[in-house]
Structures are given as C-alpha cells and as structure tokens.
C-alpha atoms as a PDB file:
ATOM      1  CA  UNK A   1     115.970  29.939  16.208  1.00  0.00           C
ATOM      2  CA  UNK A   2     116.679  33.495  16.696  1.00  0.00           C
ATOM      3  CA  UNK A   3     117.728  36.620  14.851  1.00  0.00           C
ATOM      4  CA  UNK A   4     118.382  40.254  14.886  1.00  0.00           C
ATOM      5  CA  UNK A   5     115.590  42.292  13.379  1.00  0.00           C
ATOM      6  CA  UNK A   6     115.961  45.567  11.739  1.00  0.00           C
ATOM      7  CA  UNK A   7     113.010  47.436  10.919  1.00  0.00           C
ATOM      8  CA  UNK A   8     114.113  50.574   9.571  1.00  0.00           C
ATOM      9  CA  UNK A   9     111.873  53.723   8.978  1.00  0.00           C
ATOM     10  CA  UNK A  10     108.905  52.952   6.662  1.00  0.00           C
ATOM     11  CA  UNK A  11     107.869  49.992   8.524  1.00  0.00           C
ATOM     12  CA  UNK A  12     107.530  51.953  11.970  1.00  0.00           C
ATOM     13  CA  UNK A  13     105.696  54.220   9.269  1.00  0.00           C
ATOM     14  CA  UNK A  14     103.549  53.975   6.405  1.00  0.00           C
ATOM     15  CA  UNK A  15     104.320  51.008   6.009  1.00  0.00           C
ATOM     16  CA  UNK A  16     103.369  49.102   9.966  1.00  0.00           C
ATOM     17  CA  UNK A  17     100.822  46.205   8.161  1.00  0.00           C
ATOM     18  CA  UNK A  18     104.629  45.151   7.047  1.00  0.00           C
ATOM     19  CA  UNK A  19     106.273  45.336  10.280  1.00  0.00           C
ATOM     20  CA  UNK A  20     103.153  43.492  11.901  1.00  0.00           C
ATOM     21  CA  UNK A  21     102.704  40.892   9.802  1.00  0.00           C
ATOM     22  CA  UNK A  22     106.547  40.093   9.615  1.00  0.00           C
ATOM     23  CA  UNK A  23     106.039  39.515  13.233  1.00  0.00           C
ATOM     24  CA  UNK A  24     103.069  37.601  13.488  1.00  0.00           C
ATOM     25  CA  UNK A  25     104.367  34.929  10.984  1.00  0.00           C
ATOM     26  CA  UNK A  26     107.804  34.359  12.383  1.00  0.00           C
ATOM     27  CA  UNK A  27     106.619  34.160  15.971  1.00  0.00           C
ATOM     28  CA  UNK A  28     103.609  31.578  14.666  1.00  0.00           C
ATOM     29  CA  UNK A  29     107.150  29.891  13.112  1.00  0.00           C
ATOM     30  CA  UNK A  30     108.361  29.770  15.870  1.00  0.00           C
ATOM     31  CA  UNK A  31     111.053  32.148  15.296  1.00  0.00           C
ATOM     32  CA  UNK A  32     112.061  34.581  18.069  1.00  0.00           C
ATOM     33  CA  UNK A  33     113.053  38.404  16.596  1.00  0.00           C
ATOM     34  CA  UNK A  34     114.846  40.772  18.945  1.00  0.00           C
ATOM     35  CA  UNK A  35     115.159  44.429  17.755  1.00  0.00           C
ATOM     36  CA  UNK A  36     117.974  46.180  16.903  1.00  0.00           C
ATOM     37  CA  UNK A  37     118.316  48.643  19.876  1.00  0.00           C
ATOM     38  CA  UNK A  38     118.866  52.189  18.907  1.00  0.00           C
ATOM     39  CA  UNK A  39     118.871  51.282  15.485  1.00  0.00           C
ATOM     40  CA  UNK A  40     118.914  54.534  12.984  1.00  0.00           C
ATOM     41  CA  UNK A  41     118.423  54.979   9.213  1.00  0.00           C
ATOM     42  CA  UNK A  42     119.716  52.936   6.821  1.00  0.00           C
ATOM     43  CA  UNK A  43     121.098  55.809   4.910  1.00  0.00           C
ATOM     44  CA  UNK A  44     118.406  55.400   2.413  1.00  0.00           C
ATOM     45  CA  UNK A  45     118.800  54.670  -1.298  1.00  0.00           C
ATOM     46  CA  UNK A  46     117.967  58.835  -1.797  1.00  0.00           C
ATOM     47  CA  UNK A  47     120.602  59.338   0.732  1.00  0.00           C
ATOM     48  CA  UNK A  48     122.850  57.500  -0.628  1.00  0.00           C
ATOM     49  CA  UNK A  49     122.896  59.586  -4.232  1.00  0.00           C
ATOM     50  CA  UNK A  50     122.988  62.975  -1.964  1.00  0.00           C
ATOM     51  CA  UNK A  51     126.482  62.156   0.102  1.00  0.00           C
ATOM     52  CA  UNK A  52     127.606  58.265  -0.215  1.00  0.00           C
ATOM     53  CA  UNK A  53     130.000  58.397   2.467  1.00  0.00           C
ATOM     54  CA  UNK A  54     127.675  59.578   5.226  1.00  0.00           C
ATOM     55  CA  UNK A  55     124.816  56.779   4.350  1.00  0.00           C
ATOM     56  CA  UNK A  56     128.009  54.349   4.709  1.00  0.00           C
ATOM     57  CA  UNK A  57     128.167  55.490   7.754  1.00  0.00           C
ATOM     58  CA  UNK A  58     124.786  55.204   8.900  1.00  0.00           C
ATOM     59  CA  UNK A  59     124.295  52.188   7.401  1.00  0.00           C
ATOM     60  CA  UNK A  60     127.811  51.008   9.620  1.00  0.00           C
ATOM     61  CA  UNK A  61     126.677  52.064  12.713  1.00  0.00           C
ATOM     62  CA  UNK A  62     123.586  49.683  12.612  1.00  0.00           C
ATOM     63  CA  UNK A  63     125.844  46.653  11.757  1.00  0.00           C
ATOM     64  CA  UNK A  64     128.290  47.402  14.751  1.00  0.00           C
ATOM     65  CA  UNK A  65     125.483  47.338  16.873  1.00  0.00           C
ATOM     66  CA  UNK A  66     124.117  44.494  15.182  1.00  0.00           C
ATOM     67  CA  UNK A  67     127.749  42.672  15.950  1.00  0.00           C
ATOM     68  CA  UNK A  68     127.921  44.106  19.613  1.00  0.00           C
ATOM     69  CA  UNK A  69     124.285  42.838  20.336  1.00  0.00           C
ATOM     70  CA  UNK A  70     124.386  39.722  18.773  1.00  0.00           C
ATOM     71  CA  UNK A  71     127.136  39.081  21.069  1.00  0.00           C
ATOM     72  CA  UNK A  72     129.165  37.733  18.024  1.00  0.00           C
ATOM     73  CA  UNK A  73     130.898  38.341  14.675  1.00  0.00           C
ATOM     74  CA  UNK A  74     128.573  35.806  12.587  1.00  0.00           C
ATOM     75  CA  UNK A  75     125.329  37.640  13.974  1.00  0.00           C
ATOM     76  CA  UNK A  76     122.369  37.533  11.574  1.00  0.00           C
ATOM     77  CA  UNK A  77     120.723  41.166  10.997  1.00  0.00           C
ATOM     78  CA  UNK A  78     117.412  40.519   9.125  1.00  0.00           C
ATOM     79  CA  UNK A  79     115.977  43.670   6.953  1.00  0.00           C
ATOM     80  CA  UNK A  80     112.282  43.278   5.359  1.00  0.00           C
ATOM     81  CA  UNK A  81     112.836  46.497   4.082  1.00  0.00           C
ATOM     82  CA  UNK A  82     114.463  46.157   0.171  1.00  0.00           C
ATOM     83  CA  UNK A  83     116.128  49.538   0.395  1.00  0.00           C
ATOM     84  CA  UNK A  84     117.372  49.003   3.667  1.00  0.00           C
ATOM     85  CA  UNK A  85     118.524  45.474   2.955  1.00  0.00           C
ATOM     86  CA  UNK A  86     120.334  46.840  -0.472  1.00  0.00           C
ATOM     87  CA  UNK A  87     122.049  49.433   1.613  1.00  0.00           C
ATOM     88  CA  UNK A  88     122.834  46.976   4.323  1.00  0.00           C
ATOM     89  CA  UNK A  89     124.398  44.906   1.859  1.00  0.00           C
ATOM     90  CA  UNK A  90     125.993  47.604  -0.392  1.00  0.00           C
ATOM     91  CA  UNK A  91     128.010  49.080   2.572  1.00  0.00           C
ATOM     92  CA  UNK A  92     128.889  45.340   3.970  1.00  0.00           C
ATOM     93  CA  UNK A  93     130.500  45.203   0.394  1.00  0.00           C
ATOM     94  CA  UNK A  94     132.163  48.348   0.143  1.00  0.00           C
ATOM     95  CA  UNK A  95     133.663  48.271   3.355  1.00  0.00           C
ATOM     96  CA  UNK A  96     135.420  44.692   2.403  1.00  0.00           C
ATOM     97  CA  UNK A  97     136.665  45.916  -0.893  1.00  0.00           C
ATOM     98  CA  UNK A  98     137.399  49.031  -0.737  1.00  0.00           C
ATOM     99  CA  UNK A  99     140.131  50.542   1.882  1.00  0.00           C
ATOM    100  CA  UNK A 100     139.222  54.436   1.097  1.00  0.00           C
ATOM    101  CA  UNK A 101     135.480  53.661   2.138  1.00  0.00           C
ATOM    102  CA  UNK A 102     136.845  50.775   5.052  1.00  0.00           C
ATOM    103  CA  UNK A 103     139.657  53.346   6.720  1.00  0.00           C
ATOM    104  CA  UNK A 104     136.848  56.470   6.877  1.00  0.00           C
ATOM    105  CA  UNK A 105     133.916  54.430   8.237  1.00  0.00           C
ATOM    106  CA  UNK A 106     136.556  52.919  11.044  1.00  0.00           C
ATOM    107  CA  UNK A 107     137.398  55.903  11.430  1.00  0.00           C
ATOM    108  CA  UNK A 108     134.026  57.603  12.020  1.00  0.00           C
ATOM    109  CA  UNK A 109     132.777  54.529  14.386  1.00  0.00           C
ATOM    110  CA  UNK A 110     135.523  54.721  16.381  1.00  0.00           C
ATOM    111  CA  UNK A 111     134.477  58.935  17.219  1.00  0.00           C
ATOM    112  CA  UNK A 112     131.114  56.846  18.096  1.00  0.00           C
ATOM    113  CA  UNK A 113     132.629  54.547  20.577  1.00  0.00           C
ATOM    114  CA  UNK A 114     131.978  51.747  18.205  1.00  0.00           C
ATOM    115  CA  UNK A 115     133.848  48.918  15.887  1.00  0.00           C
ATOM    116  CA  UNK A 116     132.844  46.597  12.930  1.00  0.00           C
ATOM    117  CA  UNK A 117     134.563  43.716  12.008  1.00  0.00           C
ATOM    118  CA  UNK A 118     132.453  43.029   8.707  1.00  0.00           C
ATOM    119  CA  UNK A 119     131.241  39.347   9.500  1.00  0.00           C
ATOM    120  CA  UNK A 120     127.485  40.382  10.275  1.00  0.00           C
ATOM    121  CA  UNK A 121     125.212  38.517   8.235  1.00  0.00           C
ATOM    122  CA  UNK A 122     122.482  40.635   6.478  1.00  0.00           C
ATOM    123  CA  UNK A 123     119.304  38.583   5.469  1.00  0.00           C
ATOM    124  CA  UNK A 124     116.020  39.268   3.436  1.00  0.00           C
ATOM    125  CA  UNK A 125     113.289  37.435   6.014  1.00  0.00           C
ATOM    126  CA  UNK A 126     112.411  35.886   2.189  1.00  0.00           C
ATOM    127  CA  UNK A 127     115.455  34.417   2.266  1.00  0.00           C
ATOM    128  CA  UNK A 128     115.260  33.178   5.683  1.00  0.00           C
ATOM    129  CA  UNK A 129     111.729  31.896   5.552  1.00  0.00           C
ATOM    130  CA  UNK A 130     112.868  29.904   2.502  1.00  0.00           C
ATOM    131  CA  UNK A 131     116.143  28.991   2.748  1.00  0.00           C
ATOM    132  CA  UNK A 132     117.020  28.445   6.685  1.00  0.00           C
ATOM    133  CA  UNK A 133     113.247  27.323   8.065  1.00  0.00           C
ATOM    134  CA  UNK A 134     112.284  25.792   4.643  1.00  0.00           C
ATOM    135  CA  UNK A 135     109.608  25.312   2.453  1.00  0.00           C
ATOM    136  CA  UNK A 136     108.172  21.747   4.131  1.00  0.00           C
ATOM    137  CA  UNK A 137     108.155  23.282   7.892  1.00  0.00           C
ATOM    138  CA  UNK A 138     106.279  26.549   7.113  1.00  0.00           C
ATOM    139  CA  UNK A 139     103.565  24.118   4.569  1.00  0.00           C
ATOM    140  CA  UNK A 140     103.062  21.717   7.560  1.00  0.00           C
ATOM    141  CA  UNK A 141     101.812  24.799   9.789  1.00  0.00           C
ATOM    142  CA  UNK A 142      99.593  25.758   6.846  1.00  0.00           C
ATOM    143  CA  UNK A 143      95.800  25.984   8.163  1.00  0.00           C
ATOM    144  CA  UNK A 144      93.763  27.726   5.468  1.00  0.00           C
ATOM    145  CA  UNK A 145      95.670  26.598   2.232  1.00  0.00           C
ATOM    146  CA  UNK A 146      95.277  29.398  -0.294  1.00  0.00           C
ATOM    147  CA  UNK A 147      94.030  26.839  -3.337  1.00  0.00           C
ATOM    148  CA  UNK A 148      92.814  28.865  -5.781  1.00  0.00           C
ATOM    149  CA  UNK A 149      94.669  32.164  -5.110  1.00  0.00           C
ATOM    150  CA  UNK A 150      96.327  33.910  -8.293  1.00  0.00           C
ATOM    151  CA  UNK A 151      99.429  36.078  -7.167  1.00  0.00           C
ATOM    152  CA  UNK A 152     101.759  37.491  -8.894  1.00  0.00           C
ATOM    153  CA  UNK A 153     104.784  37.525  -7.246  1.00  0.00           C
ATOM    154  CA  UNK A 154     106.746  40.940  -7.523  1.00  0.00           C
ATOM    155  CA  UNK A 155     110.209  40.900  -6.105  1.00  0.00           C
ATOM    156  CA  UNK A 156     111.136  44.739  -7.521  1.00  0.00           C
ATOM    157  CA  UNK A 157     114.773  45.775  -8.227  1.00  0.00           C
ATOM    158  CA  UNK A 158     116.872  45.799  -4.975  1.00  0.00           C
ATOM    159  CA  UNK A 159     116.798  42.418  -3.074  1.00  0.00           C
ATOM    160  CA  UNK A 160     118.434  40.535  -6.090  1.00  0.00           C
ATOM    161  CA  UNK A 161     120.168  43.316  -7.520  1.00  0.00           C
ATOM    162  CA  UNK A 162     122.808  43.736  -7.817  1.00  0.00           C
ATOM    163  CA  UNK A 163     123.707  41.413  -4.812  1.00  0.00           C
ATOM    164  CA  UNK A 164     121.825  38.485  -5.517  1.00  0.00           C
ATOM    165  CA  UNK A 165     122.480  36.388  -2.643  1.00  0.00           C
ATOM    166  CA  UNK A 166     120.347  34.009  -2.496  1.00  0.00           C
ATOM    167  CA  UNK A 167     118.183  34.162  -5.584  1.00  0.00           C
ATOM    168  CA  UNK A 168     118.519  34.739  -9.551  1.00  0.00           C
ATOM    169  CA  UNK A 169     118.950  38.010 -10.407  1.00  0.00           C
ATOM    170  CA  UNK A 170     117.021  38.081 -13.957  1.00  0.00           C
ATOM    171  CA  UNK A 171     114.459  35.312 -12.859  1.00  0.00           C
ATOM    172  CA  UNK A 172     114.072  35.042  -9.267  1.00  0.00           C
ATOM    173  CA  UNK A 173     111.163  32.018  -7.622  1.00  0.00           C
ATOM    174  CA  UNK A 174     111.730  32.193  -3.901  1.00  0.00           C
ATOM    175  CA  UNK A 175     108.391  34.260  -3.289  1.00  0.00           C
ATOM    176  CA  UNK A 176     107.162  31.934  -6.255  1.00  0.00           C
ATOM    177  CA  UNK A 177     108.208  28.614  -4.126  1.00  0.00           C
ATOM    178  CA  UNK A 178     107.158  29.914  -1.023  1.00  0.00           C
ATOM    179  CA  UNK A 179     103.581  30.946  -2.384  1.00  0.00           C
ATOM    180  CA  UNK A 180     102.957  27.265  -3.514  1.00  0.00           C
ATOM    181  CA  UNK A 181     104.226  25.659  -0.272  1.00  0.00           C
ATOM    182  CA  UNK A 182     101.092  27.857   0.698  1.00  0.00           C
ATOM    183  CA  UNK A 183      98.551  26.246  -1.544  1.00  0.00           C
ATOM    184  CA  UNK A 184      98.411  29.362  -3.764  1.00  0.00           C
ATOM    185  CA  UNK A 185      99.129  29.515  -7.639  1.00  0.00           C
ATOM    186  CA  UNK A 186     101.365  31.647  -8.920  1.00  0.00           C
ATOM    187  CA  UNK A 187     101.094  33.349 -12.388  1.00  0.00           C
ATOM    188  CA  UNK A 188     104.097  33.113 -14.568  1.00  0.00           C
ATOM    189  CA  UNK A 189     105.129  36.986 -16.157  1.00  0.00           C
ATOM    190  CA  UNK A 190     108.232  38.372 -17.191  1.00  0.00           C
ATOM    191  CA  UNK A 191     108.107  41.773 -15.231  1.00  0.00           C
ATOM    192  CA  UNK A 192     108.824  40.353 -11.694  1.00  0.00           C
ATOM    193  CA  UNK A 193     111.687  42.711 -11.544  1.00  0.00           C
ATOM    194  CA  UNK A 194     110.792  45.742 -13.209  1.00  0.00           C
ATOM    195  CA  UNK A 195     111.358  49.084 -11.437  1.00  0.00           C
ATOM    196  CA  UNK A 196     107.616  50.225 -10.130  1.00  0.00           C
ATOM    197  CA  UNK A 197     108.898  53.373 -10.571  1.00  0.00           C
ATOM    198  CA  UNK A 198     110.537  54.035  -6.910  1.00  0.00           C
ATOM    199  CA  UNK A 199     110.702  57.822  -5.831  1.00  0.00           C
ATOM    200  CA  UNK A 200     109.742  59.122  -8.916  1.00  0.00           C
ATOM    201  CA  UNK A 201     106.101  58.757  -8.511  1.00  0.00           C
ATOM    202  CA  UNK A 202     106.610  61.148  -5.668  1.00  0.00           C
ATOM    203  CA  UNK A 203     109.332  63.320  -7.994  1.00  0.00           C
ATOM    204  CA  UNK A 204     108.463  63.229 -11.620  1.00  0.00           C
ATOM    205  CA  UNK A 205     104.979  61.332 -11.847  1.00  0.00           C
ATOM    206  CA  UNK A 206     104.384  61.302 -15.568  1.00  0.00           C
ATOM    207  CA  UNK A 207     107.271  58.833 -15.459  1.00  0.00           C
ATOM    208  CA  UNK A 208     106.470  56.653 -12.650  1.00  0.00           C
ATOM    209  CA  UNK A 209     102.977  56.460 -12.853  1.00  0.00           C
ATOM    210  CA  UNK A 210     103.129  54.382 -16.566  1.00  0.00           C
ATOM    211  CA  UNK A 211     105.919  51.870 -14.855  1.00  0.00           C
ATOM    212  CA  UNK A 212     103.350  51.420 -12.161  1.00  0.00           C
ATOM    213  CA  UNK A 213     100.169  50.875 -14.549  1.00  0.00           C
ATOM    214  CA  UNK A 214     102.129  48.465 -16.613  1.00  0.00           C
ATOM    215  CA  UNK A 215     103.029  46.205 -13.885  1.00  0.00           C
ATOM    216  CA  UNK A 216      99.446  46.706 -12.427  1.00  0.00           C
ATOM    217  CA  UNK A 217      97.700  45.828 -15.992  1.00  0.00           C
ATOM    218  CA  UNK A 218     100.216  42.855 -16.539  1.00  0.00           C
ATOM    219  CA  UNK A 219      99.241  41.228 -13.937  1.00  0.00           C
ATOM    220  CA  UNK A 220      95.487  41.786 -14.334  1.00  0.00           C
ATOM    221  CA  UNK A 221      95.961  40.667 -17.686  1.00  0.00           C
ATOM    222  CA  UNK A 222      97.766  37.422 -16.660  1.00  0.00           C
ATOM    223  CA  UNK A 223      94.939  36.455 -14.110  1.00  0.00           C
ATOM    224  CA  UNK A 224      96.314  37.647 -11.281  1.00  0.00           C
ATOM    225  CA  UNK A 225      94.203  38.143  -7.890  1.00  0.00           C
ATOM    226  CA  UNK A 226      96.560  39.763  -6.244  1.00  0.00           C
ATOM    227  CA  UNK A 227     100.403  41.397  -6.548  1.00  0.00           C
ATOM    228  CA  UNK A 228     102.553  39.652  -3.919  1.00  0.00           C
ATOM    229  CA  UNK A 229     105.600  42.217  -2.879  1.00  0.00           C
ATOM    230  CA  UNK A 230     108.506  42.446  -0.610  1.00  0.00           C
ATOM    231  CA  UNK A 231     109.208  46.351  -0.782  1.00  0.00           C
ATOM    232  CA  UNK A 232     107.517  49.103   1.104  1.00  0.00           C
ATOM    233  CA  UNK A 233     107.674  51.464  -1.686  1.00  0.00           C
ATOM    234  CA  UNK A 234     106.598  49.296  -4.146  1.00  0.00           C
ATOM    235  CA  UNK A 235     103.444  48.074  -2.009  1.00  0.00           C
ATOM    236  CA  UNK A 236     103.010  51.649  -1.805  1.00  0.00           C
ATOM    237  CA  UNK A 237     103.078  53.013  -5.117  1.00  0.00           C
ATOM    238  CA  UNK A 238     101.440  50.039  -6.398  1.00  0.00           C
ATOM    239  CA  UNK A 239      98.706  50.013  -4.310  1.00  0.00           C
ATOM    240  CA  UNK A 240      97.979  53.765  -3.355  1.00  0.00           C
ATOM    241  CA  UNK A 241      98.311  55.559  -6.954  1.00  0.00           C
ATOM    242  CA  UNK A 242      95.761  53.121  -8.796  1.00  0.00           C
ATOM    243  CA  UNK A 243      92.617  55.713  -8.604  1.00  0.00           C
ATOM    244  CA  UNK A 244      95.069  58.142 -10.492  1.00  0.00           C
ATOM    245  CA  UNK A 245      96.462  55.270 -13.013  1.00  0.00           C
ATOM    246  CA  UNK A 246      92.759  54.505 -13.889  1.00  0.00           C
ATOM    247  CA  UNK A 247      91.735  58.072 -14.210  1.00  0.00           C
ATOM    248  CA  UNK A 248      94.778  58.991 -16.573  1.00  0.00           C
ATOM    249  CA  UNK A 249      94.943  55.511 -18.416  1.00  0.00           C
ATOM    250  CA  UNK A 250      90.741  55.444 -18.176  1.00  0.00           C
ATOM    251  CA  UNK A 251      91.132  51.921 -17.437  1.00  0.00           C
ATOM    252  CA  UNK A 252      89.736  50.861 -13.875  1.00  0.00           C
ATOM    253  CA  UNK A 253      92.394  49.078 -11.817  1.00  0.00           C
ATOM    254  CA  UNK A 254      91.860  47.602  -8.362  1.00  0.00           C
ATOM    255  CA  UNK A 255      93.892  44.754  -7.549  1.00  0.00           C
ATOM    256  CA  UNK A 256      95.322  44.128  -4.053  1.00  0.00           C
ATOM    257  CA  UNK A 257      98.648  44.587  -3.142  1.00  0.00           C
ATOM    258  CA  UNK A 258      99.810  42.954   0.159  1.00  0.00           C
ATOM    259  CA  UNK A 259     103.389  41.573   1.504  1.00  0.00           C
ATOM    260  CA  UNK A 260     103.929  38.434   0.751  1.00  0.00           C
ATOM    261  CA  UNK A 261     104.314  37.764   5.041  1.00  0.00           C
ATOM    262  CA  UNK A 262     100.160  39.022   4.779  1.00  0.00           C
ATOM    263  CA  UNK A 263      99.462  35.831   2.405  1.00  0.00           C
ATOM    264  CA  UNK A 264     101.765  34.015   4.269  1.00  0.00           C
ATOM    265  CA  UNK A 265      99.664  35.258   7.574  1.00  0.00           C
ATOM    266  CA  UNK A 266      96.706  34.386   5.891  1.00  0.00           C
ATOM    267  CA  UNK A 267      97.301  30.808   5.415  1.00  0.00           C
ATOM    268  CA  UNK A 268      98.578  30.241   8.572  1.00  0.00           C
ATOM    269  CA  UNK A 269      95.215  31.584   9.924  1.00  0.00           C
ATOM    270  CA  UNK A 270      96.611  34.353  11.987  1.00  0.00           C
ATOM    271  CA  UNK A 271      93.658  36.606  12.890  1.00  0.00           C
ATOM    272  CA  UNK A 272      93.938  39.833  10.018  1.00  0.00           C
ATOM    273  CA  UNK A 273      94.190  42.403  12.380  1.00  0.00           C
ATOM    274  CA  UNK A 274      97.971  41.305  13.697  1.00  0.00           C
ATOM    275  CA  UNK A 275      98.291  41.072   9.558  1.00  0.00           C
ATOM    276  CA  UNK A 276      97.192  44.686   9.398  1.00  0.00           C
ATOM    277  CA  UNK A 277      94.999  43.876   6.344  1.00  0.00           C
ATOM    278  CA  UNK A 278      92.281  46.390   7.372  1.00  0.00           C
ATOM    279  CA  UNK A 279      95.680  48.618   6.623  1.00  0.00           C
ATOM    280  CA  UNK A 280      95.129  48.361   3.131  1.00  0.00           C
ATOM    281  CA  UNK A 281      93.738  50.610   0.537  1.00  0.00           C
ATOM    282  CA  UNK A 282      92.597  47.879  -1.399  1.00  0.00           C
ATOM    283  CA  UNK A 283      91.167  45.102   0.475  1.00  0.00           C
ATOM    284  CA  UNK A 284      91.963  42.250   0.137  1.00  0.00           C
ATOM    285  CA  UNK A 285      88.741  40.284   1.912  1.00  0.00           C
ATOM    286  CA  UNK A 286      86.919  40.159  -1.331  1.00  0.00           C
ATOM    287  CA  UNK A 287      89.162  38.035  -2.893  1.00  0.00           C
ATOM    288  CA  UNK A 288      89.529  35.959  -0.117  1.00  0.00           C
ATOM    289  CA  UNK A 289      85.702  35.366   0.063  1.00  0.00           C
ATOM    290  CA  UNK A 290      85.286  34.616  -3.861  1.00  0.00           C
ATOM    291  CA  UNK A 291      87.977  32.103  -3.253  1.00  0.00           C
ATOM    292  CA  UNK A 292      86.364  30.037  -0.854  1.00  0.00           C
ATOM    293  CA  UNK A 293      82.846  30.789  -2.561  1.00  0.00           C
ATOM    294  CA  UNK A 294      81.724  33.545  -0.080  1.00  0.00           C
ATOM    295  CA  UNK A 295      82.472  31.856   2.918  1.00  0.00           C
ATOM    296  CA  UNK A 296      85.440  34.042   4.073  1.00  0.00           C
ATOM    297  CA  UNK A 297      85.184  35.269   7.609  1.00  0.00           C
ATOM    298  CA  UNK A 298      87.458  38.086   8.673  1.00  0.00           C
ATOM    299  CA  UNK A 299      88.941  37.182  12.134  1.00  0.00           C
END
C-alpha cells in the first residue's frame, strides 16, 4: 500500500511532531508515503479570502503534480493538514463545477507546463487509517493498549465541513472509532466540531481566546485526559495559549493536546522521540505514567 503525501507548510513548521508522527505510524503500518516533489502552498484558508482565484491555482498545481507523479489519474494525494485538505478539496470541487474557475486554472497550468484532469483523490490520513487499512489491522499491531486513557476527540471545522467525505458532518466518530481500536476511552461531548477559534487568536484575541477556553474547560469538565486533534492550528491554539486562558479566565488549565497519529504512536510503542512528544508544550508523559500507575518509561 502506497500513497502520495502532502505535507504542506505548518507541518515542515511549527507544527513537525505532526509530520513525524504521521510518518512513524504509517511506516510501522506498513504503509509506504512518497512526497509530493516540489510541492507548494496550499493556497491557505487566509489566502483564499485575500484573492480566491490565485489559491485555486496553487492549490491546482499540487494536484497536477500529484496526477503526473502518481503516474495516473486515480492517484491518492493524502493531506494531514485540515486547511490544506479543505483547500485541496474545495478547488477539486470548484474546478468540476464550475467552468469560469475550470477554463482559468487550465489556463494558468498550461503557462506552467502542466495539466489536471480532476480524478486525483484527496484523503485525510484519518480517513485512510480508518477506512482503507481498517480498524482490526491497526488494533492487531497494538502493543501498549491505552486502557484507561480519557480523550476527547476534537475533529475542528474543516475536514467534515463542508465536504464531508467520509464522516458526519454534525457528529463525526472516526477519531472516536479509531481511539477505541486503541484501547483508549473516549469521552462523549457535543463540541467536537466547534471552531477553536482559527486565526483569530493571532488577529482579534478577545474573541478566540473564550472559543479556545470553552473547548479546553469542556473537556476537563467531561473527564478528559487529553484533547485528541487532527489540525495544526487547532493543536496549536489549544495547546500553546492555555497559560493566557488561565490567567484571564483565573482558572488553571493544563491538559495535553497531541495528534491523534501521537496516541496512535503511542500504542503502537513507537519510541516518543520519532512521535515528537518532547515537542509539546504540555507533556503528555504524566498522564501516561498515572495511567499505568507510575510505571511509564519514556523511550
């Protein structure tokens, strides 16, 4: 098994513990990932409010390549990134239903030496973990089960909206599902898609700080050990801002927030280095040592 593998910008970034534990668990899968070569941005969900057109064609130019280096029309293109994937996915649709946008990004490819013929396939590596490898091959690889674990699982707005391709829109359980195949519980709360608060915690923070706290303080308040995401900036503003949501809402917050490929990782007993754990800003280690009564070794 083998697929295209598009990383995008954060998670050569800020966000690497992504990109390296992605990695880790498909190749202890079994699952071979070749790179997009001379991949470039998606076009970015900011980008795309700024000039539409041009992020099209950004976005374009990384699915012709996708096609031309895939060697085929039905090539799979797999994007952990959520705003990457949604703009993946928007311009895939755009380009097959609308002839305005289809006739100006053909028309801009071909000034790049390129063509697209709209058959690449572009996949969320949730959606591939769960739906093409399954849930019974990735439990029987399962070497440190996580019984006991707590996570809330937090999907964020843009991998099932509004293209939900492969799970429910208002209530999706893939991350859920997958989490249990892992040994872990998962906690059952009704904010699983709610906006974290995206760029405006970096634009107007007296807005996107509260959207933050309330998922944060949700989750604590359901039990959760730790948030379970799929998003760079949501990992990000989730896990980076909580100092400043404890100061302003004088309630202390520290919960860990790790990709759900870092649990995954975990449980597969892939050393936490190739996880990039010691990445995070809130460790995670503690949590993993109450659960197994203080025996947790970091390897």
């Amino acid at each position: 098994m083998k697929y295209l593998y598009y990383p995008g910008c954060s998670l050569k970034g800020t966000n690497r513990h992504y990109e390296e534990s992605v990695l880790a668990v498909f190749k202890a899968l079994d699952v071979d990932l070749e790179e997009l070569a001379d991949w470039n941005c998606c076009g970015a969900t900011a980008y795309m409010a700024v000039d539409e057109m041009k992020a099209f064609a950004l976005a374009a130019r990384n699915l012709a390549l996708a096609e031309q280096q895939g060697n085929s029309t039905a090539a799979t293109l797999m994007a952990p990134c959520s705003g990457c994937y949604l703009v993946l996915s928007k311009t895939q649709h755009y380009l097959q239903e609308y002839s305005e946008v289809s006739h100006t990004i053909d028309h801009a490819l071909k000034a790049a030496r390129l063509s697209y013929s709209r058959q690449v396939q572009i996949r969320h590596p949730l959606d591939l973990l769960v739906n093409e490898l399954g849930l019974q091959a990735i439990a029987s690889k399962v070497q440190r089960p996580l019984q006991g674990l707590k996570v809330a699982c937090y999907y964020g707005c843009q991998i099932v909206r509004p293209y939900a391709a492969f799970d429910d829109q208002v209530n999706p359980t893939s991350m859920d599902h997958l989490m249990k195949s892992l040994g872990a519980d998962t906690v059952d709360w009704p904010l699983k898609t709610r906006c974290c608060g995206g760029s405006l915690m970096g634009t107007v923070p007296d807005v996107g700080l509260p959207l933050s706290y309330i998922l944060l303080k949700e989750a604590q308040k359901r039990g959760a050990d730790v948030v379970a995401t799929v998003c760079p900036l949501c990992q990000f503003n989730l896990e980076c801002y909580q100092d400043k949501m404890s100061e302003q809402f004088k309630e202390h917050l520290e919960l860990p927030v790790v990709y759900f490929t870092q649990l995954m990782g975990v449980a597969l007993g892939i050393p936490e280095r190739q996880l990039g754990l010691q990445r995070l800003f809130i460790p995670l280690e503690p949590v993993l040592a109450k659960r197994e009564g203080g025996r947790h070794v970091r390897v």
